[in-house]
Protein backbone atom coordinates (compact mmCIF):
# COMPACT_ATOMS: atom_id res chain seq x y z
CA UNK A 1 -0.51 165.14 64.26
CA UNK A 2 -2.52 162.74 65.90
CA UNK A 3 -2.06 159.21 64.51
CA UNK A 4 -6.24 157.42 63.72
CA UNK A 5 -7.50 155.01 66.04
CA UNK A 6 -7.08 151.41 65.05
CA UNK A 7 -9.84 148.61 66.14
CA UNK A 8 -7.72 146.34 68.21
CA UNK A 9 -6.95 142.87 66.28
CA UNK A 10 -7.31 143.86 63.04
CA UNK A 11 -4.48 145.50 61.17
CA UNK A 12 -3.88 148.54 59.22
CA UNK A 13 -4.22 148.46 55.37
CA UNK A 14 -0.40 148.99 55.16
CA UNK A 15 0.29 146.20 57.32
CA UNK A 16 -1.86 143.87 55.83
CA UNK A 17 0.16 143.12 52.66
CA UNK A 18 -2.48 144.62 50.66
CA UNK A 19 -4.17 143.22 47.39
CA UNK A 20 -6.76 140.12 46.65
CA UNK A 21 -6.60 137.18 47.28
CA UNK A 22 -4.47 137.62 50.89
CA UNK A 23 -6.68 134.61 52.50
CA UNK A 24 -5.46 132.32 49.69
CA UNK A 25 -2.12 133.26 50.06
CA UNK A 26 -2.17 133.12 53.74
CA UNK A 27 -3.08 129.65 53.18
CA UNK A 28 -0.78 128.48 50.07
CA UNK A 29 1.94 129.58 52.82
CA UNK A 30 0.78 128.02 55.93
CA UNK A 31 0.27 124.79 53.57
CA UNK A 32 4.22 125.19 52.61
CA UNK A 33 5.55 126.21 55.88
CA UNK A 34 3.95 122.98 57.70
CA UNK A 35 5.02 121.09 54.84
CA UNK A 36 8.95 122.18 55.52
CA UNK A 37 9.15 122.85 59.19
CA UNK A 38 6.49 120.34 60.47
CA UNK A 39 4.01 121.63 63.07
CA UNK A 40 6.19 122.20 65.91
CA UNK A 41 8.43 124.09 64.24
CA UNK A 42 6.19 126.90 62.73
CA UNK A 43 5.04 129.74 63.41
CA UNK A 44 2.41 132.23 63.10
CA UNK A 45 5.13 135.07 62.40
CA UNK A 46 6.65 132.49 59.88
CA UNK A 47 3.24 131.92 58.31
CA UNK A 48 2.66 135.66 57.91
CA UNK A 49 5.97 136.18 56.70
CA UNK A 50 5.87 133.64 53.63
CA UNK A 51 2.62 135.60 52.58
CA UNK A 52 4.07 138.82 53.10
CA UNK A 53 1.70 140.08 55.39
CA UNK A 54 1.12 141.68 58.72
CA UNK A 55 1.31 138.40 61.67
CA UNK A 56 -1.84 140.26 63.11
CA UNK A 57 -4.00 139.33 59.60
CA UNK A 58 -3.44 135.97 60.34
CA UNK A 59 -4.98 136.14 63.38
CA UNK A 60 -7.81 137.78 62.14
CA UNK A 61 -8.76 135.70 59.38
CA UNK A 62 -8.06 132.44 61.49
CA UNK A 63 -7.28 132.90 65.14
CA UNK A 64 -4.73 130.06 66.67
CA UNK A 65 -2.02 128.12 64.39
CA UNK A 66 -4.11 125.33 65.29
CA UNK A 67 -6.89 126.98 63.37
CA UNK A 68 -4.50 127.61 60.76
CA UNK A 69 -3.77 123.96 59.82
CA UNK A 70 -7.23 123.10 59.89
CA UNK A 71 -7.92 125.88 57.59
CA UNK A 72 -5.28 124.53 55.57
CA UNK A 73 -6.40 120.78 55.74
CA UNK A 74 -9.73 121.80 54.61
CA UNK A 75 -8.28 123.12 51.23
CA UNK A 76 -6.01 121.02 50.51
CA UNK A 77 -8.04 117.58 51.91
CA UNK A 78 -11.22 119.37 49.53
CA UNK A 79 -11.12 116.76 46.97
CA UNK A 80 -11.15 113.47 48.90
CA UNK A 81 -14.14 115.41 50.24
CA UNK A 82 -15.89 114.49 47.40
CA UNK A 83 -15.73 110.78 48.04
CA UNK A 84 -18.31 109.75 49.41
CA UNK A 85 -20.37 111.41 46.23
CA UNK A 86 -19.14 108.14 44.43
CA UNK A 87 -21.62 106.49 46.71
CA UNK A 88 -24.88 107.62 44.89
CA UNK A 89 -23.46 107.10 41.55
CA UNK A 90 -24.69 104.25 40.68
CA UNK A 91 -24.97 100.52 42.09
CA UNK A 92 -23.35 99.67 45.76
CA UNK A 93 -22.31 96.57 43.99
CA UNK A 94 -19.25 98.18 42.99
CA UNK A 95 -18.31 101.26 45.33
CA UNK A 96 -15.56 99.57 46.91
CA UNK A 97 -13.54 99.76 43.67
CA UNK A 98 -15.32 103.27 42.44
CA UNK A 99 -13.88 104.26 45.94
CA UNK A 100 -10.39 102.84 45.91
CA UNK A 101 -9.85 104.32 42.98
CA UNK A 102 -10.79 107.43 43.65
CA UNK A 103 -9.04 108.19 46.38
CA UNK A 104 -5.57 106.79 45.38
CA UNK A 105 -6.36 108.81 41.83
CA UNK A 106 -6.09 111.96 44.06
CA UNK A 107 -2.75 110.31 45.94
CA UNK A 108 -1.36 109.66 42.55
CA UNK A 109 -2.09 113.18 41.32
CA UNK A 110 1.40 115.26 42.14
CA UNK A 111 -0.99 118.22 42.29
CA UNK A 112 -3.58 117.21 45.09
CA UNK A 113 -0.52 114.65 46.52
CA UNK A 114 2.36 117.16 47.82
CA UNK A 115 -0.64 119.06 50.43
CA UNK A 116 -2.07 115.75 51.27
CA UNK A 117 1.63 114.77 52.27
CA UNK A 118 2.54 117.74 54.13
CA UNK A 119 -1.32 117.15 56.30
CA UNK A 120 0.03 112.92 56.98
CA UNK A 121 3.55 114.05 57.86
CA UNK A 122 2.17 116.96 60.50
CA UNK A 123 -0.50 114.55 62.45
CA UNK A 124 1.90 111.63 62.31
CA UNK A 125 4.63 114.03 63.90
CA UNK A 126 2.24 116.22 66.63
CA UNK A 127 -0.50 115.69 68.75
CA UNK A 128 -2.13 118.43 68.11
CA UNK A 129 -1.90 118.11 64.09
CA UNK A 130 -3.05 114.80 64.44
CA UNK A 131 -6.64 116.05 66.57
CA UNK A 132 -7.11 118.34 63.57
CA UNK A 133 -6.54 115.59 61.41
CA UNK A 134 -8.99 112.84 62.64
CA UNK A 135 -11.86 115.91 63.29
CA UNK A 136 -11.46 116.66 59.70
CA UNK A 137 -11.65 112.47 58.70
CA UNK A 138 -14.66 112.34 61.12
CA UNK A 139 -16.50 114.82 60.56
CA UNK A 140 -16.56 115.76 57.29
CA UNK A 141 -15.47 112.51 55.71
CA UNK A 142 -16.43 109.19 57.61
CA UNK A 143 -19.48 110.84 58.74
CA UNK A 144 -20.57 111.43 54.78
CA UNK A 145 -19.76 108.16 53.92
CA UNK A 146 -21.33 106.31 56.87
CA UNK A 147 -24.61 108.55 56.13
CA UNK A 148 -24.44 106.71 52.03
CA UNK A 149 -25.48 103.14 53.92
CA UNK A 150 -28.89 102.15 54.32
CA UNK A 151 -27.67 100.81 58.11
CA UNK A 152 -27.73 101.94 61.65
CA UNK A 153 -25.44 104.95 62.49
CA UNK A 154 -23.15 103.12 64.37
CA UNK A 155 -22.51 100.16 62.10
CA UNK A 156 -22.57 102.76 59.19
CA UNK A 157 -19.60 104.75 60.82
CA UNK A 158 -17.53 101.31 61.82
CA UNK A 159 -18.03 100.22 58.41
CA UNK A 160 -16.91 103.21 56.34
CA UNK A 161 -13.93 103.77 59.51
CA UNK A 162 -12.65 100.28 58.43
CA UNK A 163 -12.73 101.61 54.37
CA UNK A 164 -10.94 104.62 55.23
CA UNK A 165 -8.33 103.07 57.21
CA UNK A 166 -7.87 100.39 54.54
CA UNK A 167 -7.25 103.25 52.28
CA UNK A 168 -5.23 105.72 54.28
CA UNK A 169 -3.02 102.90 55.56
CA UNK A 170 -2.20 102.13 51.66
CA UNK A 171 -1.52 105.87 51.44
CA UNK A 172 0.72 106.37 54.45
CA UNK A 173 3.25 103.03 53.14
CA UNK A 174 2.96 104.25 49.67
CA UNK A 175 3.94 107.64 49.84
CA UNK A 176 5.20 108.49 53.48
CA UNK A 177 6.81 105.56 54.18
CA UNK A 178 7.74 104.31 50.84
CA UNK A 179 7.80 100.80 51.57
CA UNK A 180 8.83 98.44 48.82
CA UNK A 181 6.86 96.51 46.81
CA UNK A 182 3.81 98.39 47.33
CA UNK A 183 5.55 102.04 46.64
CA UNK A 184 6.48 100.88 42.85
CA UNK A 185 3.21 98.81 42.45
CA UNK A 186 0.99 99.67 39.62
CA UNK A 187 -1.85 101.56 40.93
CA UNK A 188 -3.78 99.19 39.31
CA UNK A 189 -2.80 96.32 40.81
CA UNK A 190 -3.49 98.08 44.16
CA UNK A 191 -7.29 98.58 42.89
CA UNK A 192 -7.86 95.60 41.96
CA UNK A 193 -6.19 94.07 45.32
CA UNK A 194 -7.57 96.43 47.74
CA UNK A 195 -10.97 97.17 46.14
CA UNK A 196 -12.50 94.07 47.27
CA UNK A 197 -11.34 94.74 50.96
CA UNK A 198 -12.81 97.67 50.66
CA UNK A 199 -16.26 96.80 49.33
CA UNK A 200 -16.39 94.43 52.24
CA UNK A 201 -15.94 96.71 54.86
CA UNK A 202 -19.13 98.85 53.48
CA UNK A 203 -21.28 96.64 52.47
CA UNK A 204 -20.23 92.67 53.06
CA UNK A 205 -22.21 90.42 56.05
């Protein structure tokens, strides 16, 4: 009996690890296997494997492994997407702390932390990681902010860079690093400390 004709690059329905949801899981796992292997170290194969499906669906919902990790950047870096929405909530007087807090209330959330760290560990580690990375920061989240302040594009974009890097500095000694005092500080001593560095950077002289 002759076996059917498959469309090259996408896989059968009994390789695909049938049921909903296979994107999302494709993607919890990909999150997980960078996390534990680093981006060097996995795989495609090893990405498929960990969702229990067929290596070949992973191509076809997202193409290279770089494409992979940005996929799974998006997702998990989703809520300090939402950032720069604390920009039109109310005065500018006071986005610098609005801000701070915001974004190390998603670093202190074990939830929304653990992706986050896998994401910092992979760019600090890999090149390529680390292009994905800053695209991501640029595009999606400097670029947002910047677009908030009434100033030209460019100084708009060096001012909320400087925020961000205020911020993801704190992050990276915090929680990567660990480096003492500032890993056992009260968060709220950070806010109030780094809050008016960052409302400087967006909207001081």
């Amino acid at each position: 009996m002759t076996e059917p004709v498959r469309r090259r690059g996408r896989p059968s329905r009994t390789e695909s690890g049938g049921g909903p949801g296979r994107r999302e899981r494709i993607i919890a796992a990909a999150r997980e296997e960078f996390a534990e292997r680093g981006y060097e170290k996995t795989s495609v194969r090893g990405i498929a494997k960990a969702a229990g499906v067929d290596p070949a669906l992973v191509h076809h919902y997202f193409g290279t492994k770089e494409q992979v990790f940005a996929a799974s950047i998006e997702v998990a870096f989703a809520p300090a997407l939402e950032a720069p929405s604390v920009l039109t909530d109310g005065s500018l007087d006071d986005v610098g702390e609005r801000l701070t807090r915001f974004i190390l209330g998603i670093w202190e959330n074990p939830a929304t932390r653990a992706p986050l760290l896998a994401i910092l560990r992979s760019a600090v580690n890999n090149e390529v990681a680390a292009g994905v990375f800053r695209r991501l920061v640029a595009a999606q989240l400097l670029a947002r902010i910047g677009r908030r302040l009434d100033l030209p594009e460019q100084e708009a974009e060096l001012r909320a860079a400087l925020a961000a890097a205020q911020l993801v500095g704190t992050a990276m000694l915090r929680y990567v690093i660990k480096v003492e005092p500032l890993a056992s500080a009260d968060v709220e001593v950070l806010v109030a400390r780094l809050a008016p560095v960052v409302q400087g950077h967006l909207t001081g002289a």
